[in-house]
C-alpha atoms as a PDB file:
ATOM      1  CA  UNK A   1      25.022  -5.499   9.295  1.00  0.00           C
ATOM      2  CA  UNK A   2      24.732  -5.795  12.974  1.00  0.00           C
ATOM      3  CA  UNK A   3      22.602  -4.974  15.886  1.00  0.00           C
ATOM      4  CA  UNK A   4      22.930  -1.836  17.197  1.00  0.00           C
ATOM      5  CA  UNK A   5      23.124  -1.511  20.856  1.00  0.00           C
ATOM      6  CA  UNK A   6      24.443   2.082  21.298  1.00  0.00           C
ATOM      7  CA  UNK A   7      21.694   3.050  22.988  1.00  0.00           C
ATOM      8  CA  UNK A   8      19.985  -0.282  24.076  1.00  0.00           C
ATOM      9  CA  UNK A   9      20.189  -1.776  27.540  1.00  0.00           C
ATOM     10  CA  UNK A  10      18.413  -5.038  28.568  1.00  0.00           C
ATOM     11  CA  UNK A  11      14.773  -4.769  27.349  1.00  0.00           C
ATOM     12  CA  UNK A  12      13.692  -6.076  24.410  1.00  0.00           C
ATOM     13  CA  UNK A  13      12.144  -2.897  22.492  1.00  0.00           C
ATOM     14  CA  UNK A  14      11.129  -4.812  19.701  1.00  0.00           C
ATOM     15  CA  UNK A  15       8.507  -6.771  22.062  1.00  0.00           C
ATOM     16  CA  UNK A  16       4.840  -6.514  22.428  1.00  0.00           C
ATOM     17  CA  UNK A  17       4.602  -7.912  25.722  1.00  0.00           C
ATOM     18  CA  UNK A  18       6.786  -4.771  27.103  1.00  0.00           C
ATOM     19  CA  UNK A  19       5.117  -2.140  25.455  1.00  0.00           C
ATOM     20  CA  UNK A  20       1.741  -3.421  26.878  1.00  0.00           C
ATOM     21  CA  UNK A  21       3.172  -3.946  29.977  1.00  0.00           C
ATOM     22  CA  UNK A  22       4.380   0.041  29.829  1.00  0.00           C
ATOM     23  CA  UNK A  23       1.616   1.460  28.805  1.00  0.00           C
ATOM     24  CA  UNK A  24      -0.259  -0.025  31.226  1.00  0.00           C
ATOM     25  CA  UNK A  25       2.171   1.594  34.058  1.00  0.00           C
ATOM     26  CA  UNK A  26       2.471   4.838  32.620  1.00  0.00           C
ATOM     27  CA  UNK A  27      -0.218   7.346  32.373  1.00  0.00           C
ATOM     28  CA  UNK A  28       0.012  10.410  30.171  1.00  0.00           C
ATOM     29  CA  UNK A  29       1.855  10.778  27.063  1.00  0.00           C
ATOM     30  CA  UNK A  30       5.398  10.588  26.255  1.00  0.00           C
ATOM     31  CA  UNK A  31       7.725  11.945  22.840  1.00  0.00           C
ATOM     32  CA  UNK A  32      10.512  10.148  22.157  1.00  0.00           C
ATOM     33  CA  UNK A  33      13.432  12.121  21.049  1.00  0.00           C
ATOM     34  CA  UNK A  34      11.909  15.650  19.683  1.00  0.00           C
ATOM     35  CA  UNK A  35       8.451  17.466  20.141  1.00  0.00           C
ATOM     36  CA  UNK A  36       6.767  18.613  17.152  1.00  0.00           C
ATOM     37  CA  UNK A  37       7.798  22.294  17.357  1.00  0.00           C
ATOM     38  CA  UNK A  38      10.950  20.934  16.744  1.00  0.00           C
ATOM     39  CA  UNK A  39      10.136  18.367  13.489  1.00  0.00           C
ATOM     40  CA  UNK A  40       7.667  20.883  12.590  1.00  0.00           C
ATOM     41  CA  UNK A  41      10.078  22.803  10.000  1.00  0.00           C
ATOM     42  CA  UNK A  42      11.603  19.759   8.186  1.00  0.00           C
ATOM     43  CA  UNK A  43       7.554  17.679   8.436  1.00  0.00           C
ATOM     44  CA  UNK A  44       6.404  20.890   6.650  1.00  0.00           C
ATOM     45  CA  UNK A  45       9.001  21.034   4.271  1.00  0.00           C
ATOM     46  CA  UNK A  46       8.699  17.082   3.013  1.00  0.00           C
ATOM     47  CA  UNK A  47       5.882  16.557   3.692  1.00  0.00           C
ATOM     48  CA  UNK A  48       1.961  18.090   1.790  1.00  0.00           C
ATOM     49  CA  UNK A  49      -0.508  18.671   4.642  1.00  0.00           C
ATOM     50  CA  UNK A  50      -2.699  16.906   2.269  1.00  0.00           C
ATOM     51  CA  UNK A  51      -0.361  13.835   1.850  1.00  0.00           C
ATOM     52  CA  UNK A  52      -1.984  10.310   3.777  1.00  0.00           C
ATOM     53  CA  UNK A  53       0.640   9.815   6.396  1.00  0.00           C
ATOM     54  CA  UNK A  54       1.423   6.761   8.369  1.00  0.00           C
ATOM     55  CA  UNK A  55       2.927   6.814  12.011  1.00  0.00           C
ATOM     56  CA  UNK A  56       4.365   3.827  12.850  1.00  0.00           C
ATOM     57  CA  UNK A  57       5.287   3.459  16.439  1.00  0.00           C
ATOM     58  CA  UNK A  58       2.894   5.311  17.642  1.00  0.00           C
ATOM     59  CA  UNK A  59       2.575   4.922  21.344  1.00  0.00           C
ATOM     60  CA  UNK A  60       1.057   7.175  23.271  1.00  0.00           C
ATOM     61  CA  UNK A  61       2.548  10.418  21.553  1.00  0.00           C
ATOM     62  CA  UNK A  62       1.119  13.941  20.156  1.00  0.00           C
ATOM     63  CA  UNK A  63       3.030  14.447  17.493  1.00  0.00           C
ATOM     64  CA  UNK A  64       0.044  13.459  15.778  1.00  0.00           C
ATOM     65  CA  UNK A  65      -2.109  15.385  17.472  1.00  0.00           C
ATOM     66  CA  UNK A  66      -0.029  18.209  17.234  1.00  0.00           C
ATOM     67  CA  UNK A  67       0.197  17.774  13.390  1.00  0.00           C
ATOM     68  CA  UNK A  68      -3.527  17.514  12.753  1.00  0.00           C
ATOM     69  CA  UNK A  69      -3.625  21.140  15.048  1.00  0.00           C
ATOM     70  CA  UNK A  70      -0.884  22.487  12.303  1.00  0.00           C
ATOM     71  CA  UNK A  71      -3.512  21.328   9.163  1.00  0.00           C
ATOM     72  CA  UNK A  72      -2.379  17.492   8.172  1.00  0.00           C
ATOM     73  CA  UNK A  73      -5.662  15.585   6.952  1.00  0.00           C
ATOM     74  CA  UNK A  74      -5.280  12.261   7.494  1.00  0.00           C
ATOM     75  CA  UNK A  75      -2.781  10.253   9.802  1.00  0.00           C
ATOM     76  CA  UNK A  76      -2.958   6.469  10.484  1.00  0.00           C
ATOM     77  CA  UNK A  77      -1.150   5.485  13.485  1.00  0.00           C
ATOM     78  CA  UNK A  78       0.143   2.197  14.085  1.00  0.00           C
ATOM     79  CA  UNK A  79       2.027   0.609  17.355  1.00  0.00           C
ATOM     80  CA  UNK A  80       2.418  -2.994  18.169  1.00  0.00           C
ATOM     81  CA  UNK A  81       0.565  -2.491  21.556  1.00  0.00           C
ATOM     82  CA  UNK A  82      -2.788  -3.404  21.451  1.00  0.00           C
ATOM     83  CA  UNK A  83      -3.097  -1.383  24.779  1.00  0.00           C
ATOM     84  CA  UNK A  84      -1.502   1.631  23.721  1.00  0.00           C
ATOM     85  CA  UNK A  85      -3.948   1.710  20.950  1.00  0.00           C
ATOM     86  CA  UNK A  86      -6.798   1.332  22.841  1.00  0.00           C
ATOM     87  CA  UNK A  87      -5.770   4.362  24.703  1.00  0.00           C
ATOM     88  CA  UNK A  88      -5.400   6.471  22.005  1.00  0.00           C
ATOM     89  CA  UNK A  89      -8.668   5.335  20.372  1.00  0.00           C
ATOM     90  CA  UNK A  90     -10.827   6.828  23.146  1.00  0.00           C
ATOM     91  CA  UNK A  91      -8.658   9.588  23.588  1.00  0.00           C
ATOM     92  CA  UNK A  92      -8.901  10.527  19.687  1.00  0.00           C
ATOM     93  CA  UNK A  93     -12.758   8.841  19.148  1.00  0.00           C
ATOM     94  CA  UNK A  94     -13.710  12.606  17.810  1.00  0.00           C
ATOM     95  CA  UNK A  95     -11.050  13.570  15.848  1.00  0.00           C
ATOM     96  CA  UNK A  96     -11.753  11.673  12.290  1.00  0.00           C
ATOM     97  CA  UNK A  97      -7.989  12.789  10.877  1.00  0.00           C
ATOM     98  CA  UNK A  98      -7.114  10.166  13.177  1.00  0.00           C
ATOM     99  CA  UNK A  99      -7.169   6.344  12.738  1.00  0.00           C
ATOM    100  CA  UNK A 100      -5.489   3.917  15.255  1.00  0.00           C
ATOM    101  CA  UNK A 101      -5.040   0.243  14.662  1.00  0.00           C
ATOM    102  CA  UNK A 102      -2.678  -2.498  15.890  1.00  0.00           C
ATOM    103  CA  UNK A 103       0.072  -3.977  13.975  1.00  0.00           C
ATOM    104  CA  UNK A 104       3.416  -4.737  13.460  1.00  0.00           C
ATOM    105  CA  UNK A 105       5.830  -3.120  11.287  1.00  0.00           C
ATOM    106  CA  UNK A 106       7.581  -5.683  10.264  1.00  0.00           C
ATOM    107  CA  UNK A 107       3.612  -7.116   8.079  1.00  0.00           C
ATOM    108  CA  UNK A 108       1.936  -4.246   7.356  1.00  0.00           C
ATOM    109  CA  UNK A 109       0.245  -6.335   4.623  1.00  0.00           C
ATOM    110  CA  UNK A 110      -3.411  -5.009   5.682  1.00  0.00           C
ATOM    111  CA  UNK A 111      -2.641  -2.222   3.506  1.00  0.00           C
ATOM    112  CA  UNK A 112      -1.951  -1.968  -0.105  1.00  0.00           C
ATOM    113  CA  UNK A 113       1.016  -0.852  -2.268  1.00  0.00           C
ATOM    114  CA  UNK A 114       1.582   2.985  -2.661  1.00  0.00           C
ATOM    115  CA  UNK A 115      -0.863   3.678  -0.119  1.00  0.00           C
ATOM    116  CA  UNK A 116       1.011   6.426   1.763  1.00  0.00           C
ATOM    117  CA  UNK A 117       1.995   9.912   0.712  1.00  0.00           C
ATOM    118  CA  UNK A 118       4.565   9.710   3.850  1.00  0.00           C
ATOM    119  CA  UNK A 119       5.505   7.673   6.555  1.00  0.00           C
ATOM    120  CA  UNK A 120       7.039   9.141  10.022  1.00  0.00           C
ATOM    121  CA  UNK A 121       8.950   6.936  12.296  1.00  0.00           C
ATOM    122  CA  UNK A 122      10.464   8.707  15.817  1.00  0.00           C
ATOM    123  CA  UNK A 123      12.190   5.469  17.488  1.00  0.00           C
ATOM    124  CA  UNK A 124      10.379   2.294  16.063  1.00  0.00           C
ATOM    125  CA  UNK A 125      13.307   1.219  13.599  1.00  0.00           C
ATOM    126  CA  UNK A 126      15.694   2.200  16.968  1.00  0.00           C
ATOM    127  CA  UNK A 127      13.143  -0.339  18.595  1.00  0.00           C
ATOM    128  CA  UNK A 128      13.709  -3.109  16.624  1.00  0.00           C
ATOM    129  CA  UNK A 129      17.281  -2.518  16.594  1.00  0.00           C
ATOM    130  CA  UNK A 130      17.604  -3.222  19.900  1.00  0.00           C
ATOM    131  CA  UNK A 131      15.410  -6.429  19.667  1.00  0.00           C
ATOM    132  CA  UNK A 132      16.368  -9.977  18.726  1.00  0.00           C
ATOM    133  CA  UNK A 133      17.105 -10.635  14.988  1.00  0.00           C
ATOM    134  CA  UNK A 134      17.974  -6.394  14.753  1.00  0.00           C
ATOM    135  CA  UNK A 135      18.978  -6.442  11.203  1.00  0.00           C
ATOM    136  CA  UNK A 136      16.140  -8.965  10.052  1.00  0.00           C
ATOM    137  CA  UNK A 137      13.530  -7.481  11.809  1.00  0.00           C
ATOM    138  CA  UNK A 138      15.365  -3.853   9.931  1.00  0.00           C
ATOM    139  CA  UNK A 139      14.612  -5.335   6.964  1.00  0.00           C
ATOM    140  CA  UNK A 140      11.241  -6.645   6.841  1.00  0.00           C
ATOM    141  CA  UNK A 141      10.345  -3.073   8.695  1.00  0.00           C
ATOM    142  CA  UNK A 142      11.487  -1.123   5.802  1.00  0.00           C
ATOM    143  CA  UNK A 143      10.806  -3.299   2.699  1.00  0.00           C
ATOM    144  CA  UNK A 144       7.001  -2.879   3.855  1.00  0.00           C
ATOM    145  CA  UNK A 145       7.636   1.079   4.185  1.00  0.00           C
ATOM    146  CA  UNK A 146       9.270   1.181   0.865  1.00  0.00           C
ATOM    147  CA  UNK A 147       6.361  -1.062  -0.437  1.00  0.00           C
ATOM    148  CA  UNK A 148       3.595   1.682   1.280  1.00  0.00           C
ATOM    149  CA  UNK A 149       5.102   4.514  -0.028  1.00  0.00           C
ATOM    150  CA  UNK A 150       3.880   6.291  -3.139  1.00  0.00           C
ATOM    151  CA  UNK A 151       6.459   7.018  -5.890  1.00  0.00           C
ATOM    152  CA  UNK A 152       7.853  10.654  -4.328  1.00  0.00           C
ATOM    153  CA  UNK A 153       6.445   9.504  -1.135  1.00  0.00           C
ATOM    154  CA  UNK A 154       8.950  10.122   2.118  1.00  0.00           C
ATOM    155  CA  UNK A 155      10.002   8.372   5.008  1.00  0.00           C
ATOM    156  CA  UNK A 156      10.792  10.306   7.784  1.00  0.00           C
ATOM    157  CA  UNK A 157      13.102   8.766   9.680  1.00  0.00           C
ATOM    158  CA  UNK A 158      14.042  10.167  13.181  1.00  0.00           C
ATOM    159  CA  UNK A 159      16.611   8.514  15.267  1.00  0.00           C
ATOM    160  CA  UNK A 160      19.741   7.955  17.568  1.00  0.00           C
ATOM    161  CA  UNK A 161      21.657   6.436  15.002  1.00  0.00           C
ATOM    162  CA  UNK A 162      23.984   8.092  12.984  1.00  0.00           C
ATOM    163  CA  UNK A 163      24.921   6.895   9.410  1.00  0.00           C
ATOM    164  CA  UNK A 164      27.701   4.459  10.082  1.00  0.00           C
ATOM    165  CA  UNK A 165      24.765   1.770  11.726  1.00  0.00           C
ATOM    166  CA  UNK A 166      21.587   3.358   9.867  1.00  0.00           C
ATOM    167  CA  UNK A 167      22.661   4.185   6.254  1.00  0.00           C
ATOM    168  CA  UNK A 168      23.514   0.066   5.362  1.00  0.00           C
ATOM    169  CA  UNK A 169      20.091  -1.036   6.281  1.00  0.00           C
ATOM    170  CA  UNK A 170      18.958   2.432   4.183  1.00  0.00           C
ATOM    171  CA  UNK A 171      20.841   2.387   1.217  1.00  0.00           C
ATOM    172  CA  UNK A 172      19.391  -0.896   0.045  1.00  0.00           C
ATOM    173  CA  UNK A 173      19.043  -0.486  -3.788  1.00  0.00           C
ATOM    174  CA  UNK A 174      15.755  -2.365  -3.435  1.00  0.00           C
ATOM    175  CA  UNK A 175      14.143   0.337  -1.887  1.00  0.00           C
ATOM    176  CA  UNK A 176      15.291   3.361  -4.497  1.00  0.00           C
ATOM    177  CA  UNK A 177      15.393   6.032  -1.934  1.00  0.00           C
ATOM    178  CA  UNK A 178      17.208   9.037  -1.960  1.00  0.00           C
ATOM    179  CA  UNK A 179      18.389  10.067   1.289  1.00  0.00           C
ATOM    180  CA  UNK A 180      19.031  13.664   2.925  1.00  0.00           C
ATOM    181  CA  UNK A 181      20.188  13.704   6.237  1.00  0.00           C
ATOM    182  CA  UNK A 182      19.638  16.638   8.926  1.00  0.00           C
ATOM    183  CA  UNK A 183      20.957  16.669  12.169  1.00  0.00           C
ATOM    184  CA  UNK A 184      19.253  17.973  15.059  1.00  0.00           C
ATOM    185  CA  UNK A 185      20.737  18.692  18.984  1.00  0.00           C
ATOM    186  CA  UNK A 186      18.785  16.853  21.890  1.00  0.00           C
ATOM    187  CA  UNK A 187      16.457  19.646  23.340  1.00  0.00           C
ATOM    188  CA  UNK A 188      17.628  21.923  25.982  1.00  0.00           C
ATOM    189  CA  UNK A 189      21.194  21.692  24.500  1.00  0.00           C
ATOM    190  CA  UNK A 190      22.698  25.059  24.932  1.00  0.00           C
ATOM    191  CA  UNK A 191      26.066  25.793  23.298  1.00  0.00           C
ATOM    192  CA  UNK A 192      29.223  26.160  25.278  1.00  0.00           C
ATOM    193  CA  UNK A 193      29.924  29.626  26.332  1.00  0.00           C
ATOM    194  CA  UNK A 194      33.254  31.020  24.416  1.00  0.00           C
ATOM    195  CA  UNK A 195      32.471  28.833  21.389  1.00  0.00           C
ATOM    196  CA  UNK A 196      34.496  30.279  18.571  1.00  0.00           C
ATOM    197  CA  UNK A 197      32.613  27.685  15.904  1.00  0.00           C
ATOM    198  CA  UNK A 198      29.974  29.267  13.310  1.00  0.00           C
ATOM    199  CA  UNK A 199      26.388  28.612  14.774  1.00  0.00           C
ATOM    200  CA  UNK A 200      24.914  25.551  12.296  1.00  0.00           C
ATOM    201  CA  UNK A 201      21.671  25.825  10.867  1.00  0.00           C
ATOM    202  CA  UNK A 202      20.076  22.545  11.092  1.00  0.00           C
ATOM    203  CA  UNK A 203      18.104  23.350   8.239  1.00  0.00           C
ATOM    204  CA  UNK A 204      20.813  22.767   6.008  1.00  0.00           C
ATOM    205  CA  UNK A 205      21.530  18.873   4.423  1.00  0.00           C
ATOM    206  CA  UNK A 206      24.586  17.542   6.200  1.00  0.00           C
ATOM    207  CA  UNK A 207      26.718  16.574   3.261  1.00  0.00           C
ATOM    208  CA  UNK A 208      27.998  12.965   3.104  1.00  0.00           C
ATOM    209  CA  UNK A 209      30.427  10.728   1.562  1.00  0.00           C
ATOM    210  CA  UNK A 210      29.695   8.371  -1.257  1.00  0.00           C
ATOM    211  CA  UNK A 211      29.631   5.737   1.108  1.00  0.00           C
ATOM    212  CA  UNK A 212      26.356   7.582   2.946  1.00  0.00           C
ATOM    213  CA  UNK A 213      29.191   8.563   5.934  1.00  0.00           C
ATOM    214  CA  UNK A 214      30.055  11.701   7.846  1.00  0.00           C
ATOM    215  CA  UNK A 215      32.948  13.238   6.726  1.00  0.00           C
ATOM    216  CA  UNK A 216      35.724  12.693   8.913  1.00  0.00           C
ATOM    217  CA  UNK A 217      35.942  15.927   9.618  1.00  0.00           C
ATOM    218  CA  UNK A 218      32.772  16.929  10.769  1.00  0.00           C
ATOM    219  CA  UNK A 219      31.850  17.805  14.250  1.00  0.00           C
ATOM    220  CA  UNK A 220      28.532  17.720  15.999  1.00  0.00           C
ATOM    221  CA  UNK A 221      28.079  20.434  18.281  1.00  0.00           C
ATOM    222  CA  UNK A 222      25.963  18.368  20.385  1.00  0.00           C
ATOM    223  CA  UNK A 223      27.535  14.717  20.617  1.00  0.00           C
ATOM    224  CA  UNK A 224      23.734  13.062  21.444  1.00  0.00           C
ATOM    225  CA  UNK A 225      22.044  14.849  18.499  1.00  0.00           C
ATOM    226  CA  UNK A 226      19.428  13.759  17.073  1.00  0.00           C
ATOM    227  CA  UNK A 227      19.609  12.493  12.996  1.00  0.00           C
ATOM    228  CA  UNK A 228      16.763  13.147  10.661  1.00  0.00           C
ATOM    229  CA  UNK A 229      16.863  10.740   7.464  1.00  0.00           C
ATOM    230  CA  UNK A 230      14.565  12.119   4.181  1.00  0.00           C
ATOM    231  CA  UNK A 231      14.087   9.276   2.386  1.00  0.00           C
ATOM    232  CA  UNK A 232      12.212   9.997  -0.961  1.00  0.00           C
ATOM    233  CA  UNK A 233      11.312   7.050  -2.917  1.00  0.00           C
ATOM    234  CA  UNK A 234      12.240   7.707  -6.562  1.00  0.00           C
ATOM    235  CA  UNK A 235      10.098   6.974  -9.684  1.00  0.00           C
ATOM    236  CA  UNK A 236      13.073   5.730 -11.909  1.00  0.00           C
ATOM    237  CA  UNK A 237      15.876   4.104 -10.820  1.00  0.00           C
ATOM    238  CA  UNK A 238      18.084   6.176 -13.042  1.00  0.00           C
ATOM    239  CA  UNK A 239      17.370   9.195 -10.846  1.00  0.00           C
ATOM    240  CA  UNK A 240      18.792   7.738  -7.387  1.00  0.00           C
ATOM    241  CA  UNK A 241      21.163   9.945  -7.773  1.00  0.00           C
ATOM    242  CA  UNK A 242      18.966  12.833  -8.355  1.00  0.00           C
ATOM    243  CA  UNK A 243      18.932  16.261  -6.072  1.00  0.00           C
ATOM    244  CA  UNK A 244      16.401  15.679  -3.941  1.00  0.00           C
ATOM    245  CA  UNK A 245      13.525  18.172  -4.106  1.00  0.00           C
ATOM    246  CA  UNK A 246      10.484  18.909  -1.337  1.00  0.00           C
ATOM    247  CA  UNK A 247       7.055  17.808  -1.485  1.00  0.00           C
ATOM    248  CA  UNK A 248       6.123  21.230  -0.124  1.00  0.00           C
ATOM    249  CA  UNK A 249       8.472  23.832  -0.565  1.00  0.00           C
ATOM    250  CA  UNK A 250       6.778  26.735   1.176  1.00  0.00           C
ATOM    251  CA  UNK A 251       8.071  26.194   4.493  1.00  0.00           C
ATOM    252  CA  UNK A 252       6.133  28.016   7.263  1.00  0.00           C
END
């Protein structure tokens, strides 16, 4: 497995000393990728609003915030910026549905096994893959998030990175997750005028080969989509292969 620098250039994403140094530029708050409204319908879907959900990568984001606003109960966030933490501690002091603390993703040892219902990740594993020691630091990130999870638990896995360079470091029997994949366009794509294609719902699974790949055939209508990775963590090995089924199935 290799690094992936598709979309890296020459920081080092999977360092603390740049994120501080960011945060302390940049005032405000920034999404990565997708806004809420947009993750709201697949979030609801896999995810109870009663579930305890960790965010890793937190920054300086809403999505939390916006989540709490749509019901969710209880959110730890967790970034590797001590800074960016202290931000969002003052800025969420009153709000007791949410719980900022510093640490890395690659030890999340503070907290015990099964502790999370779900675990939502917009950009940290793309962080570390465009650090030093990508498919090391990979690994340690998501043993600990398999470890967290609950059996039926999810990680929510949104990212640049289609299958070819994200499924190997997923599919790791270790972890015994069964994996859906959605695919989302960047926002503000608009379709191409004249387009004879079917409009996709990206509701529906993308289908994939046995080997957790895109068909050949497939085309995204939006070549810098966005992919969406359910990964439910299975009670029995035997069931890996399972249909995957929601945590919440009335999707609002």
């Amino acid at each position: 497995m290799y690094r992936d620098v598709s979309s890296c250039n020459t920081y080092d994403y999977g360092d603390a000393v740049y994120w501080d140094a960011r945060y302390l530029q940049e005032a405000g708050s920034f999404d990565w990728y997708q806004r809420y409204a947009a993750l709201r319908p697949f979030v609801r879907k896999f995810i109870s609003t009663s579930a305890s959900i960790l965010m890793v990568g937190c920054g300086n984001a809403v999505m939390s915030e916006d989540m709490i606003k749509d019901g969710y109960e209880d959110i730890m966030n967790i970034d590797i910026s001590s800074v960016a933490i202290d931000i969002m501690r003052r800025k969420y002091q009153f709000i007791p549905q949410l719980k900022y603390m510093q640490m890395d993703v690659k030890d999340m040892s503070f907290f015990p096994d099964e502790k999370f219902g779900a675990v939502v990740d917009k950009g940290t594993l793309d962080s570390l893959m465009c650090g030093t020691d990508a498919p090391i630091s990979a690994a340690q990130m998501l043993g600990e998030v398999s470890r967290l999870l609950k059996p039926g638990g999810v990680y929510l896995l949104i990212t640049y990175g289609d299958p070819k360079v994200r499924m190997p470091h997923l599919m790791r029997p270790s972890y015994n997750w069964k994996i859906t994949l959605f695919i989302i366009p960047r926002p503000g794509f608009e379709r191409p005028e004249g387009c004879s294609t079917p409009e996709k719902s990206y509701l529906e699974p993308v289908p994939l080969t046995d080997k957790g790949l895109l068909s050949p055939s497939f085309v995204m209508e939006d070549p810098d989509s966005h992919f969406i990775y359910v990964c439910q963590k299975m009670d029995d090995p035997n069931l890996n292969n399972a249909a995957p089924y929601p945590l919440n199935t009335n999707v609002l």
